[in-house]
PDB file of N, CA and C in Angstrom:
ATOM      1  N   UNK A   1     188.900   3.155  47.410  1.00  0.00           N
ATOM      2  CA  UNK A   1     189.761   3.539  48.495  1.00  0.00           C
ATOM      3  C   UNK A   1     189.439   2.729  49.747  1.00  0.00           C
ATOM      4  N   UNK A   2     188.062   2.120  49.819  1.00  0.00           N
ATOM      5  CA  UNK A   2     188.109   1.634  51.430  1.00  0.00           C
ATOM      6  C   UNK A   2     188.676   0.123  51.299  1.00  0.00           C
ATOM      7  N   UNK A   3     188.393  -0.304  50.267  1.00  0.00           N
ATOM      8  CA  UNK A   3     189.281  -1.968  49.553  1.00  0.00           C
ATOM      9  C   UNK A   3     190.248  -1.844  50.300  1.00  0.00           C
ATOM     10  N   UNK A   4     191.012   0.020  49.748  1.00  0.00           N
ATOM     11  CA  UNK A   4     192.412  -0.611  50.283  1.00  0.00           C
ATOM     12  C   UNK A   4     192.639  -0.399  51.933  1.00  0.00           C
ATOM     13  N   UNK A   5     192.253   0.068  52.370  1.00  0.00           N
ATOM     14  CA  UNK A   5     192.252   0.149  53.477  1.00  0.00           C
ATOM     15  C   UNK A   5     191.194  -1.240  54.383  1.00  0.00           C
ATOM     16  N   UNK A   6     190.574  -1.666  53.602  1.00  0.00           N
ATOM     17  CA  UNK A   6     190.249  -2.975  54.166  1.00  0.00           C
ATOM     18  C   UNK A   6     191.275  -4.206  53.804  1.00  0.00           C
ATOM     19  N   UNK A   7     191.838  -3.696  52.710  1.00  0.00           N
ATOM     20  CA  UNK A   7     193.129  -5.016  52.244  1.00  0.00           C
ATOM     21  C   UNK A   7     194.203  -4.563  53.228  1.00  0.00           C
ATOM     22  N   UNK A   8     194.366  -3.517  53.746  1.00  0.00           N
ATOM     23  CA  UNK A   8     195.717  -3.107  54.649  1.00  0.00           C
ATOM     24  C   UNK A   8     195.527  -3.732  56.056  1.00  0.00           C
ATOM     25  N   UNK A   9     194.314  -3.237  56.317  1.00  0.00           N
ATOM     26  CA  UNK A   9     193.845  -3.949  57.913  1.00  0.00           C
ATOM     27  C   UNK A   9     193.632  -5.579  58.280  1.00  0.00           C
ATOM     28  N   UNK A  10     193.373  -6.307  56.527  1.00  0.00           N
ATOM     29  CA  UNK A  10     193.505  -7.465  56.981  1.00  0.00           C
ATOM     30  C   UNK A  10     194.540  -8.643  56.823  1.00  0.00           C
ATOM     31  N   UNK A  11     195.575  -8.030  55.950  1.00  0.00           N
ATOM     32  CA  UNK A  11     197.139  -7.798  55.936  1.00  0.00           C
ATOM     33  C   UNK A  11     197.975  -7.699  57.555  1.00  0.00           C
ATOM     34  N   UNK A  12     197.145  -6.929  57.599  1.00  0.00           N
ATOM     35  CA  UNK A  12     198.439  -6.181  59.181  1.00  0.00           C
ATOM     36  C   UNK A  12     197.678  -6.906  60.258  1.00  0.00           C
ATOM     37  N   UNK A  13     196.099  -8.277  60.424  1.00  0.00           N
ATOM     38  CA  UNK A  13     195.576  -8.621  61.337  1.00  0.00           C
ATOM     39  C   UNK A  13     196.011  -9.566  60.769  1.00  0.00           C
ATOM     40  N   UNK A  14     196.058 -10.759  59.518  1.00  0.00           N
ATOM     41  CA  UNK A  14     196.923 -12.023  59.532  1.00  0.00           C
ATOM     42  C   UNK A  14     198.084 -11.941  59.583  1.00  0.00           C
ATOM     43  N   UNK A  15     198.966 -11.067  59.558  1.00  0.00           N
ATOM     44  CA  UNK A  15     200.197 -10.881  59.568  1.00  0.00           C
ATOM     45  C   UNK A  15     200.828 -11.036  60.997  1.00  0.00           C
ATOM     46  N   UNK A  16     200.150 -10.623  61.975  1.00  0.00           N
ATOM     47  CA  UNK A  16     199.821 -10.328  63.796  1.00  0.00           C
ATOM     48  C   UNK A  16     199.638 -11.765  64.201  1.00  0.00           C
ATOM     49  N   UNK A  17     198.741 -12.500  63.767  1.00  0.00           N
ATOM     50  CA  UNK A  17     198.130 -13.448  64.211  1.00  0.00           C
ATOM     51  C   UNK A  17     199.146 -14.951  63.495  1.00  0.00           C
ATOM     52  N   UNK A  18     199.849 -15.038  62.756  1.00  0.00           N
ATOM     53  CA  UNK A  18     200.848 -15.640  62.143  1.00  0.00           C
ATOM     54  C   UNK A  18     201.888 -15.801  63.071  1.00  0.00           C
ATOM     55  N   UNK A  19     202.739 -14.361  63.138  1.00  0.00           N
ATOM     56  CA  UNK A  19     203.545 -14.122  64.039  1.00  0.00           C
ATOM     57  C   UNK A  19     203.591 -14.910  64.898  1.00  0.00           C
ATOM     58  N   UNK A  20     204.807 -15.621  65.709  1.00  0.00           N
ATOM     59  CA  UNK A  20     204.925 -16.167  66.660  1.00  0.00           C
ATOM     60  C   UNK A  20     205.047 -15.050  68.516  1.00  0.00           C
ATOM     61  N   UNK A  21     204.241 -14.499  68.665  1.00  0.00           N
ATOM     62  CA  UNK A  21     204.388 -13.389  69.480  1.00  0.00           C
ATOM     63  C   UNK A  21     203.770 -13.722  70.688  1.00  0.00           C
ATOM     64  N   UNK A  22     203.949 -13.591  72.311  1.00  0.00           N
ATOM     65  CA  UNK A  22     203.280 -12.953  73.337  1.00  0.00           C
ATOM     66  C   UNK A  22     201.463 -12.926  73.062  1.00  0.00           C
ATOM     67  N   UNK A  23     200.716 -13.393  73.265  1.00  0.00           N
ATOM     68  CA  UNK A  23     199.470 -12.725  73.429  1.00  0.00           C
ATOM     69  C   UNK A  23     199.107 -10.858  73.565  1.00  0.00           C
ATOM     70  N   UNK A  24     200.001 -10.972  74.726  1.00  0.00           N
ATOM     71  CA  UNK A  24     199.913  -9.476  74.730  1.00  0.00           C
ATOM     72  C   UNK A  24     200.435  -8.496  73.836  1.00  0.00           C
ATOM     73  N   UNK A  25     201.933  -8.954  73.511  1.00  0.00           N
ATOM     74  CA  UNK A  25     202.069  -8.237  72.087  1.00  0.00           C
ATOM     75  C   UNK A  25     201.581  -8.474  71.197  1.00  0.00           C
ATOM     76  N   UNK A  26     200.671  -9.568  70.585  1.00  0.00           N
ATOM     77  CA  UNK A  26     199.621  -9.526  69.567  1.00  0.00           C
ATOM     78  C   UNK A  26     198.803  -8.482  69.701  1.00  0.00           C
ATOM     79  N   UNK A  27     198.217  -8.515  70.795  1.00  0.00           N
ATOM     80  CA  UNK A  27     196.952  -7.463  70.861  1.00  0.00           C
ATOM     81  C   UNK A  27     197.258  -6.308  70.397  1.00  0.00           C
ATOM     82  N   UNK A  28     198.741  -5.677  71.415  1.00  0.00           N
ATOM     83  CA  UNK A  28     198.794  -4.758  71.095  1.00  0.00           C
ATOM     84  C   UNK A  28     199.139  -4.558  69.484  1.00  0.00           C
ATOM     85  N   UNK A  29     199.908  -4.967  69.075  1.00  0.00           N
ATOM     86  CA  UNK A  29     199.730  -5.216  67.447  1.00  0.00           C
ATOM     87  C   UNK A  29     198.354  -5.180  66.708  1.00  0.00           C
ATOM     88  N   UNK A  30     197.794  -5.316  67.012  1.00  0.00           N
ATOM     89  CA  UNK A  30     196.451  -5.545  66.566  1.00  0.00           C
ATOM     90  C   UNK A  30     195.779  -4.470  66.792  1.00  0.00           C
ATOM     91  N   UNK A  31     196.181  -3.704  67.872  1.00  0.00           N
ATOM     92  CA  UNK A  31     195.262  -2.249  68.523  1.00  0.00           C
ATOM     93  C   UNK A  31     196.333  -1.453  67.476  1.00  0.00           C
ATOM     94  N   UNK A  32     197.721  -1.426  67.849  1.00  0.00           N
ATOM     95  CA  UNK A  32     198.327  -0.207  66.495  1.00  0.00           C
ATOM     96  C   UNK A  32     197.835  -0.312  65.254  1.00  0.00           C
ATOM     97  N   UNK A  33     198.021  -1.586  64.425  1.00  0.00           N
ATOM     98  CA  UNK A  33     196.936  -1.640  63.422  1.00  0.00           C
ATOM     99  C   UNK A  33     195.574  -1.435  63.282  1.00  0.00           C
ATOM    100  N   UNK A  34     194.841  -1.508  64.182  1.00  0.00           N
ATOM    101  CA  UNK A  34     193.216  -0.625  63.652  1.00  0.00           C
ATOM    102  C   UNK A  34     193.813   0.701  64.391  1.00  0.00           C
ATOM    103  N   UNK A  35     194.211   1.246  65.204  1.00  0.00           N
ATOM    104  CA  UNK A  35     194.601   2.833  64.969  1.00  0.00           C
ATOM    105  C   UNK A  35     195.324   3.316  64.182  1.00  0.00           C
ATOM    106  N   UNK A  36     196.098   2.433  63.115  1.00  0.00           N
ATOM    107  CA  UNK A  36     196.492   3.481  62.011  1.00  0.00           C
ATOM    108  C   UNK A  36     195.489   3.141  60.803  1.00  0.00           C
ATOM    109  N   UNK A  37     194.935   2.320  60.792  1.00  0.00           N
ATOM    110  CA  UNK A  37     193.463   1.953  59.908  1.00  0.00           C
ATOM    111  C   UNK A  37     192.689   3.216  60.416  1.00  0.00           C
ATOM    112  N   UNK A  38     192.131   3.888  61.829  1.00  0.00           N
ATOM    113  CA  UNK A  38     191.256   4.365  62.152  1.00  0.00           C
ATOM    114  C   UNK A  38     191.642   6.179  61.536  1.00  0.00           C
ATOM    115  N   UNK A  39     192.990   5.748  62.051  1.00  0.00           N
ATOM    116  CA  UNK A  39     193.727   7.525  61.215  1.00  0.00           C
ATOM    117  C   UNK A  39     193.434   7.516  60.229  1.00  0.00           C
ATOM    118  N   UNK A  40     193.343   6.442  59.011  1.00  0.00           N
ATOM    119  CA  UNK A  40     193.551   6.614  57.680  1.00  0.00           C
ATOM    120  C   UNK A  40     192.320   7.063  57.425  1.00  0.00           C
ATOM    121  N   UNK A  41     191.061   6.387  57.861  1.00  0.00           N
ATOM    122  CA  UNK A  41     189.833   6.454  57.507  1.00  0.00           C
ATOM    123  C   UNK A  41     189.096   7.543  58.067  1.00  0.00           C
ATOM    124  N   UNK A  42     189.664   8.381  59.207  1.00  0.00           N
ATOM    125  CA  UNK A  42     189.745   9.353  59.391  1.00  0.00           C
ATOM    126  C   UNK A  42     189.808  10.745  58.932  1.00  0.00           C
ATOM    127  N   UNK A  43     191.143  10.627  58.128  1.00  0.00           N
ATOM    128  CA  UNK A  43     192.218  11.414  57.058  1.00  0.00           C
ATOM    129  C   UNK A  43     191.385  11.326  55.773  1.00  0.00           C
ATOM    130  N   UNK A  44     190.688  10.509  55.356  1.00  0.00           N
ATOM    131  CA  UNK A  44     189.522  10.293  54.282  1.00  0.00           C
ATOM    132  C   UNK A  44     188.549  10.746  54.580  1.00  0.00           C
ATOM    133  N   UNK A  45     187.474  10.616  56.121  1.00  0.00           N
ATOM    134  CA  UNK A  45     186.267  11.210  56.290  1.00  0.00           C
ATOM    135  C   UNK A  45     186.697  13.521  56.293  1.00  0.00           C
ATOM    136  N   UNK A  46     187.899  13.715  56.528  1.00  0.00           N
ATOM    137  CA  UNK A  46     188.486  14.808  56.755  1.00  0.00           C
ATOM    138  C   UNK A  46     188.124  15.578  55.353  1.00  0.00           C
ATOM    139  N   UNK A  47     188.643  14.619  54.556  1.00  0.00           N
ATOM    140  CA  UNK A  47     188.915  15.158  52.870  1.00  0.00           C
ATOM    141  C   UNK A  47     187.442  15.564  52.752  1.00  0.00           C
ATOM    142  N   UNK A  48     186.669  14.157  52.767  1.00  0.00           N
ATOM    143  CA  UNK A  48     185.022  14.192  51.676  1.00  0.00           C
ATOM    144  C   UNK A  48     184.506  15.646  52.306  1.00  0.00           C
ATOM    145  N   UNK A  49     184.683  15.926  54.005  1.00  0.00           N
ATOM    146  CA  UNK A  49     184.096  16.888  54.885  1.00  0.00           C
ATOM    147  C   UNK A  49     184.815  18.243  54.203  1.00  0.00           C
ATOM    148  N   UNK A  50     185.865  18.237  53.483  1.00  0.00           N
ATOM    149  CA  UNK A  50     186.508  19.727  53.535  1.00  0.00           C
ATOM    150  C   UNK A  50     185.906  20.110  51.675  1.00  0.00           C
ATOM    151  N   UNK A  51     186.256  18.436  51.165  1.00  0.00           N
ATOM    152  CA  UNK A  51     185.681  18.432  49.925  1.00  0.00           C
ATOM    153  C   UNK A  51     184.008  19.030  49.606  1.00  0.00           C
ATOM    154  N   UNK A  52     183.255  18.974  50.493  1.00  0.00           N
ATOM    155  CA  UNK A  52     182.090  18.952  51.133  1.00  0.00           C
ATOM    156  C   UNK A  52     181.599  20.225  51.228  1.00  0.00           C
ATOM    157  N   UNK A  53     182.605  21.119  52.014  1.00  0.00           N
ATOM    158  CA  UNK A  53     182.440  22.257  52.679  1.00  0.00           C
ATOM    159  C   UNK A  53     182.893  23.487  51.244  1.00  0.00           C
ATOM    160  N   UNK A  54     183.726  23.192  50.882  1.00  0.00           N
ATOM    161  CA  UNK A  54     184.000  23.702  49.348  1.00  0.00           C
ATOM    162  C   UNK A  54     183.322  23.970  48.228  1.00  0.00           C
ATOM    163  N   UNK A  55     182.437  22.282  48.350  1.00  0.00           N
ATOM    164  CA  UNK A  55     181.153  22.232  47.101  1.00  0.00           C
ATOM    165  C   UNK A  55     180.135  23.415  47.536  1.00  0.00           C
ATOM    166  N   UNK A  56     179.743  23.288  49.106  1.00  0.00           N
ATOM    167  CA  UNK A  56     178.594  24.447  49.228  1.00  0.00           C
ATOM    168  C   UNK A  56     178.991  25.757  49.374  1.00  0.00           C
ATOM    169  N   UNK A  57     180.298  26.074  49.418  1.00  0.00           N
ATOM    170  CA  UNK A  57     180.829  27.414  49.367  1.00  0.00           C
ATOM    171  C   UNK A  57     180.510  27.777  47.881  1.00  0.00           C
ATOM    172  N   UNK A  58     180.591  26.899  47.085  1.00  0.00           N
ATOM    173  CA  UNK A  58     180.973  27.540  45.679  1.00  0.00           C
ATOM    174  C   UNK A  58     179.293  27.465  45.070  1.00  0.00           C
ATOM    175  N   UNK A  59     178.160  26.621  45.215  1.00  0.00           N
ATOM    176  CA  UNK A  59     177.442  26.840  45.683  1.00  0.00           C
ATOM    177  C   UNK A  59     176.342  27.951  45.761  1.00  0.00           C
ATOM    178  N   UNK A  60     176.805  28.241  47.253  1.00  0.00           N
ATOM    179  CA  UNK A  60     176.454  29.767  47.502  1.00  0.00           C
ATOM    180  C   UNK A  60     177.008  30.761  46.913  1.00  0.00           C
ATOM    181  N   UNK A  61     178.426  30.661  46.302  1.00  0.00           N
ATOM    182  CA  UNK A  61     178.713  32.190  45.571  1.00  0.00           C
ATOM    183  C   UNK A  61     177.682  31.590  44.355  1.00  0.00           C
ATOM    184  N   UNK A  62     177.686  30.627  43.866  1.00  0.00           N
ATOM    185  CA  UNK A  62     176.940  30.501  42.360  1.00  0.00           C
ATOM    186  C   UNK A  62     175.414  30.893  42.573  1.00  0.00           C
ATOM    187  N   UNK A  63     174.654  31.251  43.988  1.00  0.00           N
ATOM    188  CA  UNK A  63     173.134  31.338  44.393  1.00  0.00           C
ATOM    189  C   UNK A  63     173.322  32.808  44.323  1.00  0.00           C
ATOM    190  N   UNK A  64     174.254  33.228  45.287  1.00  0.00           N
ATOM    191  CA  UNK A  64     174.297  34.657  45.586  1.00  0.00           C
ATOM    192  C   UNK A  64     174.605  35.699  44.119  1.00  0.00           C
ATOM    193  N   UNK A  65     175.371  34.686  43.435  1.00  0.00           N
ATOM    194  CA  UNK A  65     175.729  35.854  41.870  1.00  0.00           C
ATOM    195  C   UNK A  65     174.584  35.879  41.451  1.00  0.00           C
ATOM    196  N   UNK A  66     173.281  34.450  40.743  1.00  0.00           N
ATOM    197  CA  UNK A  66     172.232  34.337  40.035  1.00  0.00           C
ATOM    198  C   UNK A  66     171.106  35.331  40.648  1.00  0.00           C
ATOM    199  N   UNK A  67     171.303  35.539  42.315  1.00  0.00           N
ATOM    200  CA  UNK A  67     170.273  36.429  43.033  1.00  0.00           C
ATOM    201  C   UNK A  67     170.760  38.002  42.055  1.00  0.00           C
ATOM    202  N   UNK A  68     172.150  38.194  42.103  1.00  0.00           N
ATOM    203  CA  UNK A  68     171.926  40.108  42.103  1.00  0.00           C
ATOM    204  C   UNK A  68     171.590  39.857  40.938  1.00  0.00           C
ATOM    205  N   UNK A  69     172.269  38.843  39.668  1.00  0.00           N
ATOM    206  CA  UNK A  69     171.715  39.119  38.067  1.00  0.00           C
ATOM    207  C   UNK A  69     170.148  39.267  38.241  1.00  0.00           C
ATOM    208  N   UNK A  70     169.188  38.421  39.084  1.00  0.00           N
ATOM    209  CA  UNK A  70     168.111  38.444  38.532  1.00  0.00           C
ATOM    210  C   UNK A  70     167.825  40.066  39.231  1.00  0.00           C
ATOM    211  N   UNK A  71     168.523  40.548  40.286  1.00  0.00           N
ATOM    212  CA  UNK A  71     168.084  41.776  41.225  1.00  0.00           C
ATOM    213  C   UNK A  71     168.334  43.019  39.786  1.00  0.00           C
ATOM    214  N   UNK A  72     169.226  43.183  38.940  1.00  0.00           N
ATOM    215  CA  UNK A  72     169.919  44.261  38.534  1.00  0.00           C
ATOM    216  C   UNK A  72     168.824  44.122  37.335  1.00  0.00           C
ATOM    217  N   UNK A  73     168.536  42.986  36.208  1.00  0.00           N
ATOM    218  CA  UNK A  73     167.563  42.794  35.492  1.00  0.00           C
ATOM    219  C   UNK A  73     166.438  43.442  36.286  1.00  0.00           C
ATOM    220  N   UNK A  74     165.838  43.033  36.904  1.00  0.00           N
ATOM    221  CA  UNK A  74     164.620  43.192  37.461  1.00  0.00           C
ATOM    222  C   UNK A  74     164.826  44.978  37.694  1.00  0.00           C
ATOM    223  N   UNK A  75     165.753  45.977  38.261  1.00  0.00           N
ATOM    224  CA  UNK A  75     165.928  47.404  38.310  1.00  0.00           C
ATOM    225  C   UNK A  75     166.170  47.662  37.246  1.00  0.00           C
ATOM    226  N   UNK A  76     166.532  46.699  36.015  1.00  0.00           N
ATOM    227  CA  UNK A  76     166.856  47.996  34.711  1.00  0.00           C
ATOM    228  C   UNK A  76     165.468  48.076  34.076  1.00  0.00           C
ATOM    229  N   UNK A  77     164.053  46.906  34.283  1.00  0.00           N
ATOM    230  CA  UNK A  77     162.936  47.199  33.484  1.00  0.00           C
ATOM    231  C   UNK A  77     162.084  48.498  34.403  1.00  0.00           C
TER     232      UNK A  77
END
């Protein structure tokens, strides 16, 4: 996934720089392209973080179930 988002950003920076454009509208071309590069990679650090937050939820229910089994064993001897 970051390939492509490194193949997109350097796509949309020779593509800018080709262009027959203004200096200044290059740049700015160049600033919209790494801010929608920066959203994307963003929108990805978002996922792994929620992906993330999910793994240790499930996790903890899987710690908290193994705690009462060993609690209820341990009251039936």
């Amino acid at each position: 996934m970051k390939k492509a988002l490194y193949l997109i950003l350097a796509g949309v920076v020779i593509g800018i720089l080709v262009a027959p454009d203004k200096g200044s509208e290059t740049w700015r071309k160049l600033k919209d392209g790494f801010d929608d590069w920066k959203d994307g990679a963003m929108d990805q650090i978002n996922d792994v973080v929620s992906q993330g937050k999910e793994l240790v939820g499930k996790g903890k229910n899987a710690a908290d179930q193994a705690k009462n089994e060993v609690r209820e064993t341990v009251n039936e001897w």
